[in-house]
PDB file of N, CA and C in Angstrom:
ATOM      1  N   UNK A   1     104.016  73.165  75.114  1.00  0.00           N
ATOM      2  CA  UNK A   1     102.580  72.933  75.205  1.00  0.00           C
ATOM      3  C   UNK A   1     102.083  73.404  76.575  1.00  0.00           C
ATOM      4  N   UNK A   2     100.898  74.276  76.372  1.00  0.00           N
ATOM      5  CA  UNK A   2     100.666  74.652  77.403  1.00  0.00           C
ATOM      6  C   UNK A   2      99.673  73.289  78.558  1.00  0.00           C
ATOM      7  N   UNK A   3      99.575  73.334  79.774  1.00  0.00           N
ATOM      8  CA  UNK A   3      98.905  72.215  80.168  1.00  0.00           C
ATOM      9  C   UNK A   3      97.753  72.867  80.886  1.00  0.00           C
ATOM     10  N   UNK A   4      96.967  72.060  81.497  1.00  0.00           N
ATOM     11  CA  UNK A   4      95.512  72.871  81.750  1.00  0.00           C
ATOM     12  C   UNK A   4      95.564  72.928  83.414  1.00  0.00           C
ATOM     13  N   UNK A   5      95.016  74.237  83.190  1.00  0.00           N
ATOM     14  CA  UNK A   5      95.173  75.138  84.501  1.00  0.00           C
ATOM     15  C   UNK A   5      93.874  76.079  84.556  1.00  0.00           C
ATOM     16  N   UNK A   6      93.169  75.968  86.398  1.00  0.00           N
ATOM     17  CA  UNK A   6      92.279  76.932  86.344  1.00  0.00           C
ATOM     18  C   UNK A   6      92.680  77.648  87.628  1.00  0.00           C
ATOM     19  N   UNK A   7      92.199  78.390  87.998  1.00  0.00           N
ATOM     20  CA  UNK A   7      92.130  78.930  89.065  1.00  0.00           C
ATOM     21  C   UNK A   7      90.680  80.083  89.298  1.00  0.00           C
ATOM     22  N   UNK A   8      90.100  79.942  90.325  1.00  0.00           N
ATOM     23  CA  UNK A   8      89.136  80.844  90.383  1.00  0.00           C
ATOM     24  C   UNK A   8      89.570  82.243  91.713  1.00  0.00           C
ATOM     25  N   UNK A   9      88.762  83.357  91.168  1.00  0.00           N
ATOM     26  CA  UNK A   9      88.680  84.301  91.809  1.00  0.00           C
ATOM     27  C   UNK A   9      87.481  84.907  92.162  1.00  0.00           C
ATOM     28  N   UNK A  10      87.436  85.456  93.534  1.00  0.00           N
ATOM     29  CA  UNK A  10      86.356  86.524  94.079  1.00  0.00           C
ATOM     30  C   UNK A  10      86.956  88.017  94.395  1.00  0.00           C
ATOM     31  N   UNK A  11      85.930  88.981  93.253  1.00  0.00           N
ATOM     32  CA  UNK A  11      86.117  90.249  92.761  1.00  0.00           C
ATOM     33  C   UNK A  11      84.932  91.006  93.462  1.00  0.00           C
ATOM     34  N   UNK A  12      85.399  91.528  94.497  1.00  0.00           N
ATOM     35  CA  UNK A  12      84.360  92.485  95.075  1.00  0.00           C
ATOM     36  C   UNK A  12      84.261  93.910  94.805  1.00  0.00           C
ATOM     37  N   UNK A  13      83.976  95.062  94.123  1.00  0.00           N
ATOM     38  CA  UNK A  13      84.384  95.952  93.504  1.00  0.00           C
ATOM     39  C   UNK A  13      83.543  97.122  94.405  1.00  0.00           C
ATOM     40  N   UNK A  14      83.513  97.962  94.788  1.00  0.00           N
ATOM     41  CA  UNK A  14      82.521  98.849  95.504  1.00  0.00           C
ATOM     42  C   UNK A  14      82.895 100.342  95.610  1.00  0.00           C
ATOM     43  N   UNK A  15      82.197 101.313  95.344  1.00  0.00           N
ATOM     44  CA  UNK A  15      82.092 103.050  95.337  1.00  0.00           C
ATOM     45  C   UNK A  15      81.834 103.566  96.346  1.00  0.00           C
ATOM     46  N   UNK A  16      82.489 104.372  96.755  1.00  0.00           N
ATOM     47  CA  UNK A  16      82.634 104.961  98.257  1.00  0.00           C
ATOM     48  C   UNK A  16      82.704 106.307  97.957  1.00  0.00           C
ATOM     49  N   UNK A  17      81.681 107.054  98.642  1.00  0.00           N
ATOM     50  CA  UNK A  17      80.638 108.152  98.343  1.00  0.00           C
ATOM     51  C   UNK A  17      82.102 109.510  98.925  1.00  0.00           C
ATOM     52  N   UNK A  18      82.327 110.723  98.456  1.00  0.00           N
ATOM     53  CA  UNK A  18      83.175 111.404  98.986  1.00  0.00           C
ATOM     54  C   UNK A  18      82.207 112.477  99.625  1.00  0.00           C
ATOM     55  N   UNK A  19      82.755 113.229 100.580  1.00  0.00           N
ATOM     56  CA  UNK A  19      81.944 114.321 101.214  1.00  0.00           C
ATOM     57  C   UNK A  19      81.661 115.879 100.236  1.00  0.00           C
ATOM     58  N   UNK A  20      82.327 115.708  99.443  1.00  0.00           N
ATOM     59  CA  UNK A  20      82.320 116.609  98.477  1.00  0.00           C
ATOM     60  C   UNK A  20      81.434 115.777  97.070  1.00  0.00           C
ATOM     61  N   UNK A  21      80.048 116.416  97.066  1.00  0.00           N
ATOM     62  CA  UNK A  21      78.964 115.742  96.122  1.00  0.00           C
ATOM     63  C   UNK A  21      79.523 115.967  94.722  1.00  0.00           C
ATOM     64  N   UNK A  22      80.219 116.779  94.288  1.00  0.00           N
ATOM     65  CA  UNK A  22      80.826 117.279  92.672  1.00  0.00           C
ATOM     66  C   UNK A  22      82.099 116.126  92.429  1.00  0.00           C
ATOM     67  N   UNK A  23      82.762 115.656  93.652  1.00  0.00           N
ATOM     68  CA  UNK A  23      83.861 115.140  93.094  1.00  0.00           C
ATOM     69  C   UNK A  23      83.510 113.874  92.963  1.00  0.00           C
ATOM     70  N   UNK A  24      83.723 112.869  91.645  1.00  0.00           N
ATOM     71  CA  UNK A  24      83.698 111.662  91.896  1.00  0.00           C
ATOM     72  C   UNK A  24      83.831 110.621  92.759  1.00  0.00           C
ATOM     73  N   UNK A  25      82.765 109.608  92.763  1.00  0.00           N
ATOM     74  CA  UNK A  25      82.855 108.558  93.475  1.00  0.00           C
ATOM     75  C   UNK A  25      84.078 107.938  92.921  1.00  0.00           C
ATOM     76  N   UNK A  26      85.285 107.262  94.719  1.00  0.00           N
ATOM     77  CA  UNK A  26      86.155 106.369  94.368  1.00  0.00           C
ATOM     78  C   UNK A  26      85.978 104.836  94.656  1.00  0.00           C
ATOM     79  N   UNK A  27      86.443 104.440  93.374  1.00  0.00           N
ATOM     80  CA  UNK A  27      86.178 102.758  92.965  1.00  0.00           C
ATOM     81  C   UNK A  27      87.508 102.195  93.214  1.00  0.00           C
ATOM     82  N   UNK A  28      87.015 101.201  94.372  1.00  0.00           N
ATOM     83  CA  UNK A  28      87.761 100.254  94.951  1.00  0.00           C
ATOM     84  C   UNK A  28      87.816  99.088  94.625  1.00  0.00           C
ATOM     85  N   UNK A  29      88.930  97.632  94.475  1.00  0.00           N
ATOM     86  CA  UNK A  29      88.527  96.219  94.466  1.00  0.00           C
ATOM     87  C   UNK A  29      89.490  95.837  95.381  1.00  0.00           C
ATOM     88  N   UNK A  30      88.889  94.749  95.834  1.00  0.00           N
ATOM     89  CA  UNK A  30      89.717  93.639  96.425  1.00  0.00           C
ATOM     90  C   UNK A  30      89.363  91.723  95.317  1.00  0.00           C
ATOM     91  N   UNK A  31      90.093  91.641  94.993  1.00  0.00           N
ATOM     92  CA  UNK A  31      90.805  90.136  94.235  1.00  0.00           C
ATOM     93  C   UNK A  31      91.297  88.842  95.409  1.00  0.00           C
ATOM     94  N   UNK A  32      90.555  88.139  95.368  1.00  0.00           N
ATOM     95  CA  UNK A  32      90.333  87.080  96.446  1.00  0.00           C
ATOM     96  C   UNK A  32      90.766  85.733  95.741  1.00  0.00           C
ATOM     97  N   UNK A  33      92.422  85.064  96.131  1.00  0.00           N
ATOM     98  CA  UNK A  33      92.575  84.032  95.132  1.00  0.00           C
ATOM     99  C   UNK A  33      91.769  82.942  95.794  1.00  0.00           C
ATOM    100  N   UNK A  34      90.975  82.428  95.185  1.00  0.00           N
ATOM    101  CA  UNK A  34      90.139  81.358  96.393  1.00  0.00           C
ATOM    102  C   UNK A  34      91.003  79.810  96.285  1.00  0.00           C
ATOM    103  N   UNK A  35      92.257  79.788  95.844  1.00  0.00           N
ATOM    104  CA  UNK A  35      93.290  78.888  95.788  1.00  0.00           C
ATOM    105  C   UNK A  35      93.995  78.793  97.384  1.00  0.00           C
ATOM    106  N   UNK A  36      94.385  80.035  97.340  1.00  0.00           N
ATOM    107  CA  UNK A  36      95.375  80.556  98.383  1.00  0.00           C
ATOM    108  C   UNK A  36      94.826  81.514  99.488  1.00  0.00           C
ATOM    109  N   UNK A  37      93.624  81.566  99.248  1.00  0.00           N
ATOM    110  CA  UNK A  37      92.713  82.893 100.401  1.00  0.00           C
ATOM    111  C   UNK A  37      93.368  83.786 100.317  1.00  0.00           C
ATOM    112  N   UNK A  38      94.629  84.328  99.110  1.00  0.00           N
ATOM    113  CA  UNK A  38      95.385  85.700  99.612  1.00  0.00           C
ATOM    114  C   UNK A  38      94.032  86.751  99.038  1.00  0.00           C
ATOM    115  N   UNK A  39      94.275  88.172  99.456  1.00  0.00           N
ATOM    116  CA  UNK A  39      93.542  88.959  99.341  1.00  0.00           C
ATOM    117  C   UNK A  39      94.616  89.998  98.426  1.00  0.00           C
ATOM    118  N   UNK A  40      93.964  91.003  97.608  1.00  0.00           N
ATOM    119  CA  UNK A  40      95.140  91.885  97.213  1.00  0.00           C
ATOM    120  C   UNK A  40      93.950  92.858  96.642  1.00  0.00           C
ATOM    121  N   UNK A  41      94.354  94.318  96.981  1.00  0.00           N
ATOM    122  CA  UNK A  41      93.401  95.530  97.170  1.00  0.00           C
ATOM    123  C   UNK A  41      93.721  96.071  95.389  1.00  0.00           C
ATOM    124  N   UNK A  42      93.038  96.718  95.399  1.00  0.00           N
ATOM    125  CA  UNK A  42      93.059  97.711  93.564  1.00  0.00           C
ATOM    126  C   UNK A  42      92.553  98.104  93.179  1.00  0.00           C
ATOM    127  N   UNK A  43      93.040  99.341  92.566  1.00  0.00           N
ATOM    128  CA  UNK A  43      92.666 100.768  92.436  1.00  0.00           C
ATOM    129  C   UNK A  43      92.237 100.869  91.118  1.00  0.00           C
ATOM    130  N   UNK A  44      91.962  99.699  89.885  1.00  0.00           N
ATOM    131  CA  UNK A  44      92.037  99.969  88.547  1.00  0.00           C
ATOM    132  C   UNK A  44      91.209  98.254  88.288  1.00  0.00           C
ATOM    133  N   UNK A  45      91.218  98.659  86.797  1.00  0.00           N
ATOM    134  CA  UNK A  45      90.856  97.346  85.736  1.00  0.00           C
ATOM    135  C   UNK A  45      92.311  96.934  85.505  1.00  0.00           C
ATOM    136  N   UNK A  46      93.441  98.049  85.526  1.00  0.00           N
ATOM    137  CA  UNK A  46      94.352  97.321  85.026  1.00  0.00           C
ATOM    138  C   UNK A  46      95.035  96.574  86.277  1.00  0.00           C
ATOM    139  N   UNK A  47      94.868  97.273  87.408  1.00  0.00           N
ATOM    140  CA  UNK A  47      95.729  96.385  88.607  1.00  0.00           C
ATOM    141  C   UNK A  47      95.015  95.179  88.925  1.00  0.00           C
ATOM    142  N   UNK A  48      93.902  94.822  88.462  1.00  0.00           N
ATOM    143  CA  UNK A  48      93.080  93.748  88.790  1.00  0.00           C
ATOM    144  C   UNK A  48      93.934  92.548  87.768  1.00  0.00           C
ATOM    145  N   UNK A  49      94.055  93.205  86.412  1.00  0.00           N
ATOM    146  CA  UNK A  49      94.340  92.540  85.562  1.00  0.00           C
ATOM    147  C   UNK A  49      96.101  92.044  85.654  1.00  0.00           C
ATOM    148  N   UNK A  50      96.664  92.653  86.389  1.00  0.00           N
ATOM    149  CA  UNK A  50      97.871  92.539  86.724  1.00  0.00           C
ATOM    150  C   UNK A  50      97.978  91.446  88.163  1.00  0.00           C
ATOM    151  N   UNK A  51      97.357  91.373  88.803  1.00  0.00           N
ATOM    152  CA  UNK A  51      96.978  90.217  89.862  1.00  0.00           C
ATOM    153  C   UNK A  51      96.218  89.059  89.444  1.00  0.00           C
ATOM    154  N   UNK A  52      95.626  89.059  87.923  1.00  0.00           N
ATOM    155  CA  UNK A  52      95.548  87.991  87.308  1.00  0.00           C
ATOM    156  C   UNK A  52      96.549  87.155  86.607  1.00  0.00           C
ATOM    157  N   UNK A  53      97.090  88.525  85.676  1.00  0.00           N
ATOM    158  CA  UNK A  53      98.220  87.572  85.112  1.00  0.00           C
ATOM    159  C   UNK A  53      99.195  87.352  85.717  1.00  0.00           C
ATOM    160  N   UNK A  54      99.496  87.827  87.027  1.00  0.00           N
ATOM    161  CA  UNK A  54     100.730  87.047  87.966  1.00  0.00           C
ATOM    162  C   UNK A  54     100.551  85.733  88.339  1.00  0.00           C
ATOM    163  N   UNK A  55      98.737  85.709  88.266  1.00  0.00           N
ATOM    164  CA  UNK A  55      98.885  84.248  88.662  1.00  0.00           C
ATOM    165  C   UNK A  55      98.769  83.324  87.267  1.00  0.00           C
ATOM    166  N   UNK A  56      98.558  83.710  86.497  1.00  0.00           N
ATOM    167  CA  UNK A  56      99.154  82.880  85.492  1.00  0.00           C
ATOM    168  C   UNK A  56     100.442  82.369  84.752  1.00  0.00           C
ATOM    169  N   UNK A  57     100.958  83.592  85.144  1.00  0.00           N
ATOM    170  CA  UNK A  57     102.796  83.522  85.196  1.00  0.00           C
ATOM    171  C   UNK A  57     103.087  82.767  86.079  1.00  0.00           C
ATOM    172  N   UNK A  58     102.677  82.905  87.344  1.00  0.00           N
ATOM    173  CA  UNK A  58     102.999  81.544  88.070  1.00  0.00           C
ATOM    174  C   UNK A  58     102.602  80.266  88.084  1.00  0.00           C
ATOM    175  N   UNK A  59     101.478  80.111  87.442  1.00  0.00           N
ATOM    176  CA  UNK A  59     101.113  78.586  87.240  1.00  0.00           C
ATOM    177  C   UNK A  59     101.760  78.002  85.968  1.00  0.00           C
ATOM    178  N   UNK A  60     102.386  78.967  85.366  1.00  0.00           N
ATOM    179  CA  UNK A  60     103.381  78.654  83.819  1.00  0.00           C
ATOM    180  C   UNK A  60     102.176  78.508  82.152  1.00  0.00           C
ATOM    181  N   UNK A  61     101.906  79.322  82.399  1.00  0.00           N
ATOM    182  CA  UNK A  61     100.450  79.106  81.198  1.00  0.00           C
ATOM    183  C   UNK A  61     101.070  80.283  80.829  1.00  0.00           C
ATOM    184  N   UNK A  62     102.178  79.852  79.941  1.00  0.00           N
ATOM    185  CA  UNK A  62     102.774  80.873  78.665  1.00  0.00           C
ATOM    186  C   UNK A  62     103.051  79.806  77.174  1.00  0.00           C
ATOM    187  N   UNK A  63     102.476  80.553  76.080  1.00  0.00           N
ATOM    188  CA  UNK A  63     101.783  81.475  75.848  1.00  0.00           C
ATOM    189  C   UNK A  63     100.931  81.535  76.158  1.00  0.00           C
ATOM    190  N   UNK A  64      99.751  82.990  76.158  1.00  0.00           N
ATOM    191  CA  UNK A  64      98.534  82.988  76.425  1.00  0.00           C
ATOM    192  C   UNK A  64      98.045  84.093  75.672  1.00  0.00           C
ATOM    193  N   UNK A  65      96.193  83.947  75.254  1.00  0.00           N
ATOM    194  CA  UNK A  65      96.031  84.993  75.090  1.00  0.00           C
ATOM    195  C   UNK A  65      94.536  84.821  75.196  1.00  0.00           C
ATOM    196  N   UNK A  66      93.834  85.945  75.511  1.00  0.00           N
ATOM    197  CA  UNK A  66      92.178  85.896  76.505  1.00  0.00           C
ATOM    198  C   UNK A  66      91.675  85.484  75.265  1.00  0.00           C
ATOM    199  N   UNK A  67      90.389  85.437  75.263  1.00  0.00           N
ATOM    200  CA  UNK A  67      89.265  84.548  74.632  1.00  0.00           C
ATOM    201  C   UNK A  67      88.193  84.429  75.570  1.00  0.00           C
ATOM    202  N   UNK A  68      87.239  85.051  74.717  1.00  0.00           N
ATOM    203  CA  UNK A  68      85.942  84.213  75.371  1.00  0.00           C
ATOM    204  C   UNK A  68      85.251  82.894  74.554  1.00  0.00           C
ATOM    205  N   UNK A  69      84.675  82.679  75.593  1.00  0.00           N
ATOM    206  CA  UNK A  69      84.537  81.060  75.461  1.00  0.00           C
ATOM    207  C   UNK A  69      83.276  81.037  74.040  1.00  0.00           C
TER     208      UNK A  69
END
């Protein structure tokens, strides 16, 4: 049985303009556990999503599976 667990996060996400106008803007995040104040940088939706579910692997909330509310 899984037991109840939250944890919150701050997702700051921001585009940083290149000197070359043709080449795409690069999209940055930083993931802020506001548990632990750690910070952890990322380059994707999926590395964001991978610094989520570590912390759910570590709080032991297996099985799981997303849902909105």
């Amino acid at each position: 049985m899984t037991h109840a667990w939250r944890n919150r996060f701050l997702l700051d996400v921001w585009a940083e303009p290149r000197d070359v106008e043709t080449l795409p803007a690069i999209v940055r995040a930083r993931v802020r556990d506001l548990e632990t104040d750690v910070e952890t940088y990322a380059g994707s939706i999926a590395e964001i999503e991978q610094i989520i579910e570590a912390r759910l692997d570590e709080g032991g909330v297996k099985p799981r599976r997303w849902e909105r509310p």
